[in-house]
Protein backbone atom coordinates (compact mmCIF):
# COMPACT_ATOMS: atom_id res chain seq x y z
CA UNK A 1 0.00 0.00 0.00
CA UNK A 2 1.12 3.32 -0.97
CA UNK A 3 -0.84 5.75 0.90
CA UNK A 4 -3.74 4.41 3.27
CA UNK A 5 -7.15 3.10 2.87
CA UNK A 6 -9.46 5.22 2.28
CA UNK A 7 -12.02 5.36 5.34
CA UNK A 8 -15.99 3.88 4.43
CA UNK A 9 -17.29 7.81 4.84
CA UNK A 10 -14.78 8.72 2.23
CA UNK A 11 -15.32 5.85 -0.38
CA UNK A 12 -19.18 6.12 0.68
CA UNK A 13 -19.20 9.42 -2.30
CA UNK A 14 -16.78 7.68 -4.63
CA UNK A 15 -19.20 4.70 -5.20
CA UNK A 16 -19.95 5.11 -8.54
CA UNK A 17 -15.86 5.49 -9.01
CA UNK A 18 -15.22 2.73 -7.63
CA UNK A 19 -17.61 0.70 -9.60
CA UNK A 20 -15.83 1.62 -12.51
CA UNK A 21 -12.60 0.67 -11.02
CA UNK A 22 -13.89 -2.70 -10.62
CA UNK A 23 -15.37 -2.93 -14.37
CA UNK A 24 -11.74 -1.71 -15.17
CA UNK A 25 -10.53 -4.83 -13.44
CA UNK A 26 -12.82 -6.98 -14.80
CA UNK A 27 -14.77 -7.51 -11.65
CA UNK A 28 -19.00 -8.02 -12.37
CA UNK A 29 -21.06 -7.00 -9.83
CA UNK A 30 -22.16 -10.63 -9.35
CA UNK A 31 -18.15 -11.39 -8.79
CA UNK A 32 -17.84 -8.21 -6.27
CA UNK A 33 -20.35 -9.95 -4.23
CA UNK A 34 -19.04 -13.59 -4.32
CA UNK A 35 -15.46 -11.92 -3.72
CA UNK A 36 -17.19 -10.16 -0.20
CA UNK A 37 -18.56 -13.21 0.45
CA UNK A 38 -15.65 -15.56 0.31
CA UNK A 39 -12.38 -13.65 -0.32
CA UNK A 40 -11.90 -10.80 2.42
CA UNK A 41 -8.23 -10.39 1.46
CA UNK A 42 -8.54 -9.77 -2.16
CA UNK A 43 -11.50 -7.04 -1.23
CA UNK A 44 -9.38 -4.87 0.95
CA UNK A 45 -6.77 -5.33 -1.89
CA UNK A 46 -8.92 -4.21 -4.44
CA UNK A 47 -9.71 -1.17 -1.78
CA UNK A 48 -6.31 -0.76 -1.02
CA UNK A 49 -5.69 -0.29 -4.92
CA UNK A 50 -8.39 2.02 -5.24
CA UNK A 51 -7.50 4.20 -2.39
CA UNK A 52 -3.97 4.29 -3.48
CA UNK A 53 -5.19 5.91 -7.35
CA UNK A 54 -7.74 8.15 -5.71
CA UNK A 55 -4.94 9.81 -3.28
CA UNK A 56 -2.24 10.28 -5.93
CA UNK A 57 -4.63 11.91 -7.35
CA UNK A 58 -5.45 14.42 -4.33
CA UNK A 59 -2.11 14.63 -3.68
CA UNK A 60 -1.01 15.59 -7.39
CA UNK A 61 -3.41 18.53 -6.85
CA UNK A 62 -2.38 19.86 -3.66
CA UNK A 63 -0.55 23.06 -4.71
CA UNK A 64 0.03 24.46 -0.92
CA UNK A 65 0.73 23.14 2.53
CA UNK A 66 1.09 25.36 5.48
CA UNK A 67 2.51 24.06 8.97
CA UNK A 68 2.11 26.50 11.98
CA UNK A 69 3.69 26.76 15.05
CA UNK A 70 3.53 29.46 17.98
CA UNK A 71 6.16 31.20 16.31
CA UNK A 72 6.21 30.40 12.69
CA UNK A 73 4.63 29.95 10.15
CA UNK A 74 5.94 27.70 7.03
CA UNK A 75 3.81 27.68 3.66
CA UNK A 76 5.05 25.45 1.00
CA UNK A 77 4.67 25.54 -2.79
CA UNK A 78 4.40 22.60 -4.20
CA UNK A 79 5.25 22.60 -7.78
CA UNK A 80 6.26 19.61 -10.30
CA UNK A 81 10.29 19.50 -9.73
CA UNK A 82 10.89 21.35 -6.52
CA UNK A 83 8.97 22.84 -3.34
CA UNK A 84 9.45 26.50 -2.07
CA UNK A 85 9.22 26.97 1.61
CA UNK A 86 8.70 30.40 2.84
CA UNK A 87 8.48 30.70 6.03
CA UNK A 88 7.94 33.77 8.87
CA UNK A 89 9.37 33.65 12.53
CA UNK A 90 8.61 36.24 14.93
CA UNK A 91 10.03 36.55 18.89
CA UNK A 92 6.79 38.33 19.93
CA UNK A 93 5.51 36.54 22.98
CA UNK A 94 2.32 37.82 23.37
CA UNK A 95 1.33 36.56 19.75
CA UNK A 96 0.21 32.59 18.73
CA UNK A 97 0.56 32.40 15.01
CA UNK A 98 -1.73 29.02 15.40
CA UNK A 99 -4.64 31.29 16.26
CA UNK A 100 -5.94 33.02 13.18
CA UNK A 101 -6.36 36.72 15.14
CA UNK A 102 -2.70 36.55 15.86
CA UNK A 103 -2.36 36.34 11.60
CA UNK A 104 -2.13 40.29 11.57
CA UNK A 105 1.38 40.40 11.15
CA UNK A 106 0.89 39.07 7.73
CA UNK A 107 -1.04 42.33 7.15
CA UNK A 108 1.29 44.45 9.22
CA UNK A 109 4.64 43.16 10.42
CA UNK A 110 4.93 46.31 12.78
CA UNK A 111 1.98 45.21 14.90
CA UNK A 112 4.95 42.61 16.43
CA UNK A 113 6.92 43.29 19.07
CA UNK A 114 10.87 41.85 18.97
CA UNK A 115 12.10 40.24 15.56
CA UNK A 116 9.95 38.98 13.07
CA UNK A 117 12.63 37.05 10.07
CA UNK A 118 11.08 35.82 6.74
CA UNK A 119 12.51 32.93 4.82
CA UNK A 120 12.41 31.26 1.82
CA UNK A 121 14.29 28.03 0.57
CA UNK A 122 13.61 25.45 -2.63
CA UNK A 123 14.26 21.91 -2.20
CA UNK A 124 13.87 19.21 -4.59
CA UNK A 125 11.73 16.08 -4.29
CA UNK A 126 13.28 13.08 -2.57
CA UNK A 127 10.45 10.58 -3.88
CA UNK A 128 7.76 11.54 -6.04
CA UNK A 129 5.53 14.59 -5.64
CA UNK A 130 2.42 12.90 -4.58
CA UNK A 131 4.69 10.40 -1.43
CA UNK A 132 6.43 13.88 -0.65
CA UNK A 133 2.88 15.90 -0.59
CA UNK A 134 1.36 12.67 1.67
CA UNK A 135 4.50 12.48 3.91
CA UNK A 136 4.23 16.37 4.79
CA UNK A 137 0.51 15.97 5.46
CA UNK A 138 0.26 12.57 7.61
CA UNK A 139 3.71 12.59 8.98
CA UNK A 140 4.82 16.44 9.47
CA UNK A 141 1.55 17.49 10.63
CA UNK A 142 1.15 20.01 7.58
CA UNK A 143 -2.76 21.30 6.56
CA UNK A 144 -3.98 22.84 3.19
CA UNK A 145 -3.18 26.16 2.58
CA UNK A 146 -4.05 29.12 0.14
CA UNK A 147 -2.05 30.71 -2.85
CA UNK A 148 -3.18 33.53 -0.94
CA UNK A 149 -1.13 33.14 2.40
CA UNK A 150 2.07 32.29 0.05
CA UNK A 151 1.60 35.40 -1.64
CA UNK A 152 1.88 37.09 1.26
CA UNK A 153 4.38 35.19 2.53
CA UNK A 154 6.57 35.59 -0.79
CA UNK A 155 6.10 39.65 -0.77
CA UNK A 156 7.27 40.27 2.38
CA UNK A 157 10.44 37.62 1.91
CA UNK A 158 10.89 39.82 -1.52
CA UNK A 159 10.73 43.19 0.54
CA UNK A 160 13.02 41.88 3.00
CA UNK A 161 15.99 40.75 1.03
């Protein structure tokens, strides 16, 4: 397995998908049921195989991933070759850049007291996009992000250097 299986609320909408995915495989509906029936292992192969083609496909079309931490903020573009992390780091105690109020300083870096130090790095896949894009969600505790928040992100790295 590549990914994970995909849980019964997710494959619940992808029915009709999956259907297809049998038919692909050569699998009746009259088989599906006999293979339930009698051959538990092949089914959550067949599953397995499924989920694995349905999440390289959400993970092909994740552009940006955004990890957060008290004090910084990471957003990462995630393009064909190569992902650009920029990140932001500020020293202001009284701010939580996990709680969306404390976001301001994306707006206006001079609402922070102490340091604030923006980043930016490129670094090129180590496996393939989708395993990289899966790794950074499941394992590095990275979310979702917007274009939006890169942008931002990316104008204040180019107004600092």
């Amino acid at each position: 397995m590549r990914f994970r299986t995909l849980t019964d609320e997710e494959l619940k909408p992808l029915e009709e998908d999956f259907v297809k995915f049998l038919a692909s495989n050569q699998i009746t509906a009259k088989e599906w049921q006999a293979l339930k029936e009698e051959n538990s292992n092949k089914v959550h192969e067949l599953i397995d195989l499924f989920s694995d083609i349905v999440l390289e496909k959400v993970f092909s079309t994740i552009e940006y991933l955004q990890h957060r931490t008290k004090d910084t903020i990471r957003v990462f573009y995630c393009q064909e070759n190569k992902i650009t992390m920029t990140g932001l780091q500020i020293t202001d105690p009284s701010k939580d850049l996990t709680n969306a109020e404390d976001l301001i300083v994306l707006t206006d870096p001079s609402a922070i007291k102490g340091q604030v130090k923006v980043f930016q790095i490129d670094k090129k896949y180590a496996k393939q996009r989708p395993d990289e894009v899966y790794k950074m969600m499941y394992s590095d505790g990275c979310q979702p992000a917007s274009k939006g928040m890169y942008d931002v992100l990316g104008k204040m790295y180019a107004q600092s250097s």
